[in-house]
N, C-alpha and C. Protein backbone atom coordinates (compact mmCIF):
# COMPACT_ATOMS: atom_id res chain seq x y z
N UNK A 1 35.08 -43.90 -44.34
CA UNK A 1 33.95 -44.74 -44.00
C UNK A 1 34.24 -45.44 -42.68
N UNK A 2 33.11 -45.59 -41.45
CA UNK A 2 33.35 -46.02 -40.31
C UNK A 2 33.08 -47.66 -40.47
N UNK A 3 34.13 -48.19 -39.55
CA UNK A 3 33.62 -49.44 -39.16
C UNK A 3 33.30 -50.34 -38.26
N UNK A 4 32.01 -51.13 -38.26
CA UNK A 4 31.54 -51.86 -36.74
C UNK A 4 32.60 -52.30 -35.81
N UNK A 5 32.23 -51.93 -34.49
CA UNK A 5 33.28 -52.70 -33.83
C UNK A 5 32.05 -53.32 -32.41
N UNK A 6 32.59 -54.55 -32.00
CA UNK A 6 31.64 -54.61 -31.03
C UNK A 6 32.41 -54.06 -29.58
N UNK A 7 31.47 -53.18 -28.93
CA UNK A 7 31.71 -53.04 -27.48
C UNK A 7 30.72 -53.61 -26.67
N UNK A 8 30.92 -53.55 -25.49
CA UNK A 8 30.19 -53.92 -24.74
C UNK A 8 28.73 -52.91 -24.11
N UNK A 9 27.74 -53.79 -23.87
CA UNK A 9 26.40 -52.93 -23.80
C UNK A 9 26.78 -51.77 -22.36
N UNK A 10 28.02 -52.35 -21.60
CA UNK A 10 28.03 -50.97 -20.37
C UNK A 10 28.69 -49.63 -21.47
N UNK A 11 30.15 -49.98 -22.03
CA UNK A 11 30.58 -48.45 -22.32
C UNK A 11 29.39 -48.02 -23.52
N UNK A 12 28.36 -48.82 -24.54
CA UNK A 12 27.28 -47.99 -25.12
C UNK A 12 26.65 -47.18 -24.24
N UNK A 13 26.30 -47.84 -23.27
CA UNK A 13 25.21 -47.11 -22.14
C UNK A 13 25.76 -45.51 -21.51
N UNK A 14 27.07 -46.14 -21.15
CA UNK A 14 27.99 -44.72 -20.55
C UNK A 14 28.11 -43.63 -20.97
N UNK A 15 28.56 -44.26 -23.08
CA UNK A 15 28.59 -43.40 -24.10
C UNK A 15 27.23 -42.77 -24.01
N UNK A 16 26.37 -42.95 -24.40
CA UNK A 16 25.32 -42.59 -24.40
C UNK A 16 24.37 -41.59 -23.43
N UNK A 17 24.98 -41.43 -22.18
CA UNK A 17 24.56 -40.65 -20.85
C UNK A 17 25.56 -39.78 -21.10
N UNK A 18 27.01 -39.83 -21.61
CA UNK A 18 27.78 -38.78 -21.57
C UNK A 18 27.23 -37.76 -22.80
N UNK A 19 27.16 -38.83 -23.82
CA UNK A 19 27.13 -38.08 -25.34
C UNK A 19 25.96 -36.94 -25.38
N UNK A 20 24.90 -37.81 -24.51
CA UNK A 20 23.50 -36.84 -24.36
C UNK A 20 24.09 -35.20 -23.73
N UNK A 21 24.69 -35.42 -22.44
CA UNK A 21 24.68 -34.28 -22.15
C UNK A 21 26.09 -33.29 -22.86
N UNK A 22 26.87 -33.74 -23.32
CA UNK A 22 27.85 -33.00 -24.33
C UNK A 22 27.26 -32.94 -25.76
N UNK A 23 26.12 -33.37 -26.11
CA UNK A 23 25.73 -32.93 -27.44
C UNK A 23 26.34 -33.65 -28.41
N UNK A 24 26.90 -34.66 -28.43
CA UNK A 24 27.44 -35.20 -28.92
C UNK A 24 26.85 -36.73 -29.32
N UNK A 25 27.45 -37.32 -30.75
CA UNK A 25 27.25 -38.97 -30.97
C UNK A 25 27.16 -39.83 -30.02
N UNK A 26 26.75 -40.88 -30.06
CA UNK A 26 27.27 -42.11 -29.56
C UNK A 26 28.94 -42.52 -29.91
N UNK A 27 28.48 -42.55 -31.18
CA UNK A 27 29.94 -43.08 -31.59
C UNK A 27 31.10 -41.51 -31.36
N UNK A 28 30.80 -40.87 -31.30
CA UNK A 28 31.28 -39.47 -31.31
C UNK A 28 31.87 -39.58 -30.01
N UNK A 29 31.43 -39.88 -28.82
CA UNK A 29 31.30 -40.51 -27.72
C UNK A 29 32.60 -41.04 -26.83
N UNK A 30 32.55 -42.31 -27.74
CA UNK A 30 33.60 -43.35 -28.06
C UNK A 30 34.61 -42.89 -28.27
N UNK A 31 34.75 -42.35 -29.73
CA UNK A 31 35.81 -42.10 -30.21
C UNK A 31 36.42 -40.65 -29.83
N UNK A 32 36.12 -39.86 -29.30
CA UNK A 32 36.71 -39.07 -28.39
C UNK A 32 37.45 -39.99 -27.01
N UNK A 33 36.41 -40.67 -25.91
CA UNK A 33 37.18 -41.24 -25.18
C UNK A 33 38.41 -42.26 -25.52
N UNK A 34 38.34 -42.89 -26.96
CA UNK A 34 39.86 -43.84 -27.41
C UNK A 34 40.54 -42.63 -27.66
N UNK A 35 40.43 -41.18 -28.34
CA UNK A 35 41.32 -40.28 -28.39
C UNK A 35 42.12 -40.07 -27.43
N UNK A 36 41.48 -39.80 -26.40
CA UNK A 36 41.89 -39.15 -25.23
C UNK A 36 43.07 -40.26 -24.13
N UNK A 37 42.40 -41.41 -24.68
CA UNK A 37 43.25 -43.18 -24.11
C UNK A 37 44.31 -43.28 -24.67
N UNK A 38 44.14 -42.98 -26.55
CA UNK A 38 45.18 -43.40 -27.06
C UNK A 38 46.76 -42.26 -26.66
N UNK A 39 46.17 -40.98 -26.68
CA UNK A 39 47.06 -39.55 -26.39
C UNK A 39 48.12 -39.94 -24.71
N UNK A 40 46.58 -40.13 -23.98
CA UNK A 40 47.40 -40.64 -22.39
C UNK A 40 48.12 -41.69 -22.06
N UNK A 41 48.01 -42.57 -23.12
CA UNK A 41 49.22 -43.87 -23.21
C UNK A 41 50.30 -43.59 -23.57
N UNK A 42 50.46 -42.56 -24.94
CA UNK A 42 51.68 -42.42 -25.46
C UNK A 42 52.22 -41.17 -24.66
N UNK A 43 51.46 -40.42 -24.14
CA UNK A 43 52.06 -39.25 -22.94
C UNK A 43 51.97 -39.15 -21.33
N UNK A 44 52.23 -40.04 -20.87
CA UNK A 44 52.18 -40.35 -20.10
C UNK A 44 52.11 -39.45 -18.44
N UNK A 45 53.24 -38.49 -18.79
CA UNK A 45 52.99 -37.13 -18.08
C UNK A 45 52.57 -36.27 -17.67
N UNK A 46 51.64 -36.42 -19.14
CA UNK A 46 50.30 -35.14 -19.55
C UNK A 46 49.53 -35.43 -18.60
N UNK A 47 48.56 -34.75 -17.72
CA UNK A 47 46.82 -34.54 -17.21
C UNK A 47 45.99 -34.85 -18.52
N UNK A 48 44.94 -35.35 -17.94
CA UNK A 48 43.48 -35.06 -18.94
C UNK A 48 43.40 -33.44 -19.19
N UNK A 49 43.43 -32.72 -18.39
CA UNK A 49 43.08 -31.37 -18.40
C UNK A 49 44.53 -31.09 -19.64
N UNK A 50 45.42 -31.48 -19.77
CA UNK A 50 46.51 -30.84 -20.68
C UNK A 50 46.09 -31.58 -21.86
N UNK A 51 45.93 -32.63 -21.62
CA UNK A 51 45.49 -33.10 -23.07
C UNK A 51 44.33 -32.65 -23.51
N UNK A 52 42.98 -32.06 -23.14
CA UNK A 52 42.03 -31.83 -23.77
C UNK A 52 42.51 -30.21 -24.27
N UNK A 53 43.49 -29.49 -23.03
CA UNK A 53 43.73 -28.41 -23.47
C UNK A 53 44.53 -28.17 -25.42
N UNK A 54 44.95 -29.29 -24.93
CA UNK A 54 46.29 -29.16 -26.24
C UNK A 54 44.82 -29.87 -27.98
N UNK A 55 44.40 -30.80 -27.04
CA UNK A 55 43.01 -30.92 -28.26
C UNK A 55 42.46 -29.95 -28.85
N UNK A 56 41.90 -28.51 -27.83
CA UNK A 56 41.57 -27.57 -28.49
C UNK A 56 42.46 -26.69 -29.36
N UNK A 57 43.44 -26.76 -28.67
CA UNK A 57 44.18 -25.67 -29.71
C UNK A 57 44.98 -26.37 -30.85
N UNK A 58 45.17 -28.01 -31.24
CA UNK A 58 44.92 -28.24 -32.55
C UNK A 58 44.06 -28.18 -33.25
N UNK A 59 42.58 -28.01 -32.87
CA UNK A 59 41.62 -27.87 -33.46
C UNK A 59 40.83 -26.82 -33.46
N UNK A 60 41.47 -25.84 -33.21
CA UNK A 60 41.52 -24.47 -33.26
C UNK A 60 42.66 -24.10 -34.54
N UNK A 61 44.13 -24.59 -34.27
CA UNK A 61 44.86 -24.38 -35.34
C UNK A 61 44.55 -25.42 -37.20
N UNK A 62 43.60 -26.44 -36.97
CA UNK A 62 42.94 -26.65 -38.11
C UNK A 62 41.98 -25.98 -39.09
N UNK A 63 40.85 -25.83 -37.81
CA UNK A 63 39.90 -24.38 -38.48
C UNK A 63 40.32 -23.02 -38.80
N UNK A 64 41.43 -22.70 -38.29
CA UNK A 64 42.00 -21.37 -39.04
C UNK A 64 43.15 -21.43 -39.68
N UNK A 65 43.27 -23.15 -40.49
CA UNK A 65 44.35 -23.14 -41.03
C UNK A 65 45.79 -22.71 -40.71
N UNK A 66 46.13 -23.02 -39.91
CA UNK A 66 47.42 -22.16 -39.31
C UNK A 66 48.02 -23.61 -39.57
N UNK A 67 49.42 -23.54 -39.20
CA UNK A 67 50.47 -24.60 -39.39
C UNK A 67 51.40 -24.49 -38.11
N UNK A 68 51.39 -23.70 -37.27
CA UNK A 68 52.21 -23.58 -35.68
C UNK A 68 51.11 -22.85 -34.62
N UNK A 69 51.71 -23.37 -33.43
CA UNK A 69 50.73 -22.69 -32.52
C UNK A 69 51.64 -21.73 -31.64
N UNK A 70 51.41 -21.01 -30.56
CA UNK A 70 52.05 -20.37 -29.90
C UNK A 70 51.54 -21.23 -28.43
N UNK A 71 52.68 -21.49 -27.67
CA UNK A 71 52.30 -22.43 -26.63
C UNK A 71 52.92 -21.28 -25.70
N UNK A 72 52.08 -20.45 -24.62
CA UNK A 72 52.83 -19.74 -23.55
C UNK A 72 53.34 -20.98 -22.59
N UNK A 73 54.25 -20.75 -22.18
CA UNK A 73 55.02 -21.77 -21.30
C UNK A 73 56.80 -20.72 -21.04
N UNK A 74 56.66 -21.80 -19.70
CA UNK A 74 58.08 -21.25 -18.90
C UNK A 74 59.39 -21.42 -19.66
N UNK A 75 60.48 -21.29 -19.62
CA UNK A 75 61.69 -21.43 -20.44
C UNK A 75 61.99 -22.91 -20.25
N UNK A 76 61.65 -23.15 -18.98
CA UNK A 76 61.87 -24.48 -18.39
C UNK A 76 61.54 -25.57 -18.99
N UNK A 77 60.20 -25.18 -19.61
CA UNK A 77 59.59 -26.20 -19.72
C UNK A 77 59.30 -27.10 -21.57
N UNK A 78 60.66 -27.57 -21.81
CA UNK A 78 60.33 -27.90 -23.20
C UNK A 78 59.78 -28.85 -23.49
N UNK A 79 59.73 -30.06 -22.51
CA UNK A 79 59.42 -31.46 -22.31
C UNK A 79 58.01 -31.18 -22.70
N UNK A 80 57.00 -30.20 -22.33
CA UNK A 80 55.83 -29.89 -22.30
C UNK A 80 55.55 -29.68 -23.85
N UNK A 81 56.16 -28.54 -24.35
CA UNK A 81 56.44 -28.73 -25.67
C UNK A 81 57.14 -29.71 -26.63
N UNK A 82 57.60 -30.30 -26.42
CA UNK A 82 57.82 -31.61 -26.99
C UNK A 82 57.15 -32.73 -27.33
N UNK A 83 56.11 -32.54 -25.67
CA UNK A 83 54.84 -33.44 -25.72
C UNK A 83 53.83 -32.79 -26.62
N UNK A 84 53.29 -31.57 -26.74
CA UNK A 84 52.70 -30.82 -27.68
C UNK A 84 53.14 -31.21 -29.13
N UNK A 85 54.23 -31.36 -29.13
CA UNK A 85 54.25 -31.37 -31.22
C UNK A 85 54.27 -32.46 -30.95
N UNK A 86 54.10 -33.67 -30.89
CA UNK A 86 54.50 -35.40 -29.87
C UNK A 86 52.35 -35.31 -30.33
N UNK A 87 51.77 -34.59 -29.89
CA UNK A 87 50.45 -34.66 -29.59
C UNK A 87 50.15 -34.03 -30.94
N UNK A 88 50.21 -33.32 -31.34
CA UNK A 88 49.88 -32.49 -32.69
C UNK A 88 49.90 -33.69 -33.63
N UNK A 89 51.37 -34.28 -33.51
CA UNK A 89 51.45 -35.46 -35.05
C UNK A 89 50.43 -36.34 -34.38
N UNK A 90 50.15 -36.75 -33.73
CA UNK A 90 49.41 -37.91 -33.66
C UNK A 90 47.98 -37.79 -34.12
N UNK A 91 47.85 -36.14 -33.21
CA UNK A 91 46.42 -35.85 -33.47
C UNK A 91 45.80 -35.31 -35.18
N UNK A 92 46.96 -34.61 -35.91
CA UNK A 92 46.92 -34.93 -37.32
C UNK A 92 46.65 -36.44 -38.09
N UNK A 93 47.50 -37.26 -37.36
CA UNK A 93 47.86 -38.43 -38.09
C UNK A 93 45.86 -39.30 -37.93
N UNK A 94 45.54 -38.64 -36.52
CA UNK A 94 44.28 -39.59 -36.13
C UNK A 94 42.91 -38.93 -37.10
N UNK A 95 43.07 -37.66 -37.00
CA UNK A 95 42.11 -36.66 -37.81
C UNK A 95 41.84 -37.18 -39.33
N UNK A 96 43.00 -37.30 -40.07
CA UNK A 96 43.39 -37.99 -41.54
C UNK A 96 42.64 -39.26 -41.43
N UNK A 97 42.91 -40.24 -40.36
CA UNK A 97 41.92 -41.30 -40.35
C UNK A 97 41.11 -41.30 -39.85
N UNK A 98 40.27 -40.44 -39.46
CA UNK A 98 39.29 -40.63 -39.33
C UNK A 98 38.22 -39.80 -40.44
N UNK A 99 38.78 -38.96 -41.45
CA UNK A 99 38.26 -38.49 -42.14
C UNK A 99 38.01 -39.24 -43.45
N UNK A 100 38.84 -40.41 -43.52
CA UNK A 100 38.94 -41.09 -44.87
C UNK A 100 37.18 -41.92 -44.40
């Protein structure tokens, strides 16, 4: 069950011009952009573009039930993957609450 929060009448308005043209809620809106705030605070490294990337393919690996993903990446690069399962728990942990 969702609960009121007050924002301010600019980010409704914003929400609302974005949400229209993504098809999306108001609140739908919102709470994608705190997703995306809360992910880029705790990863600091990441792009928007890596984080929305890594959004889809947990939510790609939800709808087909899978439990691991396959991340192509360089040998180099584990930090990236690190941030990925780093992003996965959170984004599990946020999904769970927001489903209750």
């Amino acid at each position: 069950m969702g609960q009121s929060v007050k924002i301010s009448d600019y980010i409704v308005d914003e929400a609302r011009v974005v949400a229209k043209a993504l098809n999306r809620s108001v609140a739908g809106q919102v709470e994608y952009w705190a997703k995306l705030g809360k992910l880029s605070e705790e990863n600091p490294d990441l792009s928007y573009g890596s984080i929305k990337d890594i959004l889809f393919v947990i939510e790609d690996l939800h709808r087909r039930k899978l439990k691991k993903a396959y991340f192509p990446m360089g040998d180099n690069d584990t930090r990236m993957q690190e941030a990925l399962e780093s992003i996965e728990g959170v984004l599990i942990e946020l999904k769970v609450n927001l489903e209750r």
